[in-house]
Protein backbone atom coordinates (compact mmCIF):
# COMPACT_ATOMS: atom_id res chain seq x y z
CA UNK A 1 4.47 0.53 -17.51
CA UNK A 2 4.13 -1.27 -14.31
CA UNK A 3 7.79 -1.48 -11.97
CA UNK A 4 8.64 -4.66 -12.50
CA UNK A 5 12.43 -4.61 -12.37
CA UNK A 6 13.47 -5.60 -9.29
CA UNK A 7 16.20 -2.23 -8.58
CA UNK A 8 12.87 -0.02 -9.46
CA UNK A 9 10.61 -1.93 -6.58
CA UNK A 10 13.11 -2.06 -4.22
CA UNK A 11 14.15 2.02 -4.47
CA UNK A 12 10.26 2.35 -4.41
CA UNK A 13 10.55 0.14 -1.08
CA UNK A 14 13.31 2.25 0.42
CA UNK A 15 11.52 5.50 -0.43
CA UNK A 16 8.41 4.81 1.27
CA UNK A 17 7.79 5.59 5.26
CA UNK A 18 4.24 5.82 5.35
CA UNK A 19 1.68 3.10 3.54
CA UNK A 20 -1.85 3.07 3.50
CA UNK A 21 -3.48 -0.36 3.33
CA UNK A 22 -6.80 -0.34 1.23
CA UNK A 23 -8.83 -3.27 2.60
CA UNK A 24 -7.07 -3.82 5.69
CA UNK A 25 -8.73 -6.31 8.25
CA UNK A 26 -9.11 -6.95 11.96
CA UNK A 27 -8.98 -10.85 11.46
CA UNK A 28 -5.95 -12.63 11.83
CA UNK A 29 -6.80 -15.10 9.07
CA UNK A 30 -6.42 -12.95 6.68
CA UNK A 31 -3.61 -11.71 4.35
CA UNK A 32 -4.06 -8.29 4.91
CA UNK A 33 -3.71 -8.79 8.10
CA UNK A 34 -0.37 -10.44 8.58
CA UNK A 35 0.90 -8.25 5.77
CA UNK A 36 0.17 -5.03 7.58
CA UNK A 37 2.43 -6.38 10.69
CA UNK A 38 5.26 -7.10 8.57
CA UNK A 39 5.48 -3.81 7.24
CA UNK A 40 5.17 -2.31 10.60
CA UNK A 41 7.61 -4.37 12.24
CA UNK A 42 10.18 -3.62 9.11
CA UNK A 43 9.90 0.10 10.49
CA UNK A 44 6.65 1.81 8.17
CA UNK A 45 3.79 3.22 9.11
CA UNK A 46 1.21 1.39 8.28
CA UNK A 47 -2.42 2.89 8.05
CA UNK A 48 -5.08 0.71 7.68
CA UNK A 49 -8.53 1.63 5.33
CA UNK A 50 -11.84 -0.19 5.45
CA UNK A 51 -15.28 1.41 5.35
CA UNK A 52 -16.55 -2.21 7.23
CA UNK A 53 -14.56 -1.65 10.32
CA UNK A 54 -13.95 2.58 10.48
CA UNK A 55 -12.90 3.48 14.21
CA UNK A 56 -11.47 0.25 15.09
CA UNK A 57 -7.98 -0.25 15.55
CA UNK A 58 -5.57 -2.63 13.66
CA UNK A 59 -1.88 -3.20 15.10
CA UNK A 60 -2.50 -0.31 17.49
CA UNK A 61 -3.59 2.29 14.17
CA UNK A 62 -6.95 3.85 13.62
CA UNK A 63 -8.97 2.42 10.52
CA UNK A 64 -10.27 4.90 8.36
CA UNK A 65 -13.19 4.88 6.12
CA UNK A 66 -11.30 6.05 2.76
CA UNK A 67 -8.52 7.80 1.86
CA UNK A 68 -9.33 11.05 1.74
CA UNK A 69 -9.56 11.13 5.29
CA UNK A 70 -5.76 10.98 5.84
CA UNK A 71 -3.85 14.23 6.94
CA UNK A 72 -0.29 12.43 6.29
CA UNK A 73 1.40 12.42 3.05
CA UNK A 74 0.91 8.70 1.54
CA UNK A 75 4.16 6.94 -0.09
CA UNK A 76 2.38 3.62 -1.16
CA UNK A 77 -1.19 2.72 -1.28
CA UNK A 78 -1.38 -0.89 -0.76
CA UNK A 79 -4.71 -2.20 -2.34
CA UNK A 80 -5.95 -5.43 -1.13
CA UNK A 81 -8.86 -5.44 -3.05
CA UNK A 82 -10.43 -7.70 -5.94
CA UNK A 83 -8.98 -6.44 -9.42
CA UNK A 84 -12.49 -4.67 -10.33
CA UNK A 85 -12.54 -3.04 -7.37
CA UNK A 86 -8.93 -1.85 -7.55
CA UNK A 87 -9.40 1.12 -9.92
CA UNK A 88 -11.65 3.16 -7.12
CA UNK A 89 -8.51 2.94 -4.71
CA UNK A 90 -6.28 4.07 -7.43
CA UNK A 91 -8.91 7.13 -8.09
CA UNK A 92 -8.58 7.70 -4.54
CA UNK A 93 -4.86 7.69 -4.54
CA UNK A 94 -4.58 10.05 -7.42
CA UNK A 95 -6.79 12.18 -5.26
CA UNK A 96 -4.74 12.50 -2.23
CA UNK A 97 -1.24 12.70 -4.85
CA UNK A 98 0.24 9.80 -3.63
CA UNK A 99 2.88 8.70 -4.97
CA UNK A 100 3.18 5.10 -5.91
CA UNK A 101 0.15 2.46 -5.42
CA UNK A 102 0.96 -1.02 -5.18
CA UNK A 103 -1.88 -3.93 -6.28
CA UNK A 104 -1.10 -7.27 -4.48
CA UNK A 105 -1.13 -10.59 -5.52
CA UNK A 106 -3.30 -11.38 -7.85
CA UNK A 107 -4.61 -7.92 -8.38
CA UNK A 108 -4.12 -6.64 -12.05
CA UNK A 109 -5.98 -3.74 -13.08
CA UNK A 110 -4.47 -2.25 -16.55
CA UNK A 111 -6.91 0.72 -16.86
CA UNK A 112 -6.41 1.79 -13.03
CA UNK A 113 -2.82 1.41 -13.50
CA UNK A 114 -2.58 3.75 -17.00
CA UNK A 115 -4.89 6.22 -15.11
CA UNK A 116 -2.34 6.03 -12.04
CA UNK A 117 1.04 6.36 -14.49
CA UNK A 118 -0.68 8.95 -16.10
CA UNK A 119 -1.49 11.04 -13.12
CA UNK A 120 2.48 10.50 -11.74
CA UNK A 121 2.20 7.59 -9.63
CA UNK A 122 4.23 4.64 -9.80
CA UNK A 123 3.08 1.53 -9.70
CA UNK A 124 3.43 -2.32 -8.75
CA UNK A 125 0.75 -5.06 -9.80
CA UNK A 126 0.26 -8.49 -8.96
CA UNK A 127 2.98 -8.89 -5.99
CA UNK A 128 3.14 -8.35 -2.53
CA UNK A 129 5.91 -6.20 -0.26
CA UNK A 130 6.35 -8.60 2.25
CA UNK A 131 7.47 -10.63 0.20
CA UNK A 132 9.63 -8.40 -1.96
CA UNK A 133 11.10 -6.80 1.67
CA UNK A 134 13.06 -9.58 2.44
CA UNK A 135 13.65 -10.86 -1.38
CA UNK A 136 15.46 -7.97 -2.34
CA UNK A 137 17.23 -6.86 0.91
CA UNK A 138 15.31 -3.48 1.83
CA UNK A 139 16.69 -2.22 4.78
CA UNK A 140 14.89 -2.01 7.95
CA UNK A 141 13.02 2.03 7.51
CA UNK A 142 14.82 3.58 11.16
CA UNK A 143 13.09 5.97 12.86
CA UNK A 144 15.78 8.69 11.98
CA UNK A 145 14.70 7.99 8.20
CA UNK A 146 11.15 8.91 9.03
């Protein structure tokens, strides 16, 4: 099942240093976007994936194409993506062991979430950390925590 009680996101929260952000974008206008600055400026590192825009840079970090590409341990994939689309990030996550992805608002995906909680991973649907950051009083990650 899905972490939905609120002391299970919030140790996921305080857990996690390092996030990777499926469908991160360069525009301002969008949610991913804003999203990806408020977890970096709460103290995580924040690495942004998009096949569209690999070798740009978002809030000063390197996009990459997909997730296999990334030599750091992953905490939380973040998946801004459309629900359908969702269960290829979680088969990437999975690949790369993870440990928790997290499907944001008004992403639900039950088969990509089974395959995830059966392969380990936890997992958050349908909500977003920003919001949950501040909601349930996550500390500020400090760089001696990292």
């Amino acid at each position: 099942m899905p972490l939905t009680r609120d002391e299970d996101i919030k140790a996921l929260l305080e857990g996690a240093r390092t996030i990777a952000l499926v469908g991160a974008s360069d525009r301002p206008d969008r949610p991913s976007y804003g999203v990806m600055k408020r977890l970096q400026d709460h103290g995580y590192r924040v690495i942004p994936v998009n096949p569209q825009i690999t070798g740009e840079h978002i809030h000063g970090e390197f996009v990459f194409r997909e997730l296999a590409q990334l030599g750091d341990p992953i905490d939380i994939v973040d998946i801004f993506r459309r629900p359908q689309a969702a269960g290829e990030a979680v088969d990437e996550a999975i690949a790369i062991g993870a440990k928790a992805v997290w499907m944001q608002l008004g992403v639900v995906n039950e088969e990509a979430a089974a395959r995830a909680e059966a392969a380990g991973l936890k997992v958050v649907m349908d909500r977003c950390p920003a919001i949950e950051i501040p909601r349930l009083g996550v500390a500020r990650v400090t760089p001696d925590q990292a």
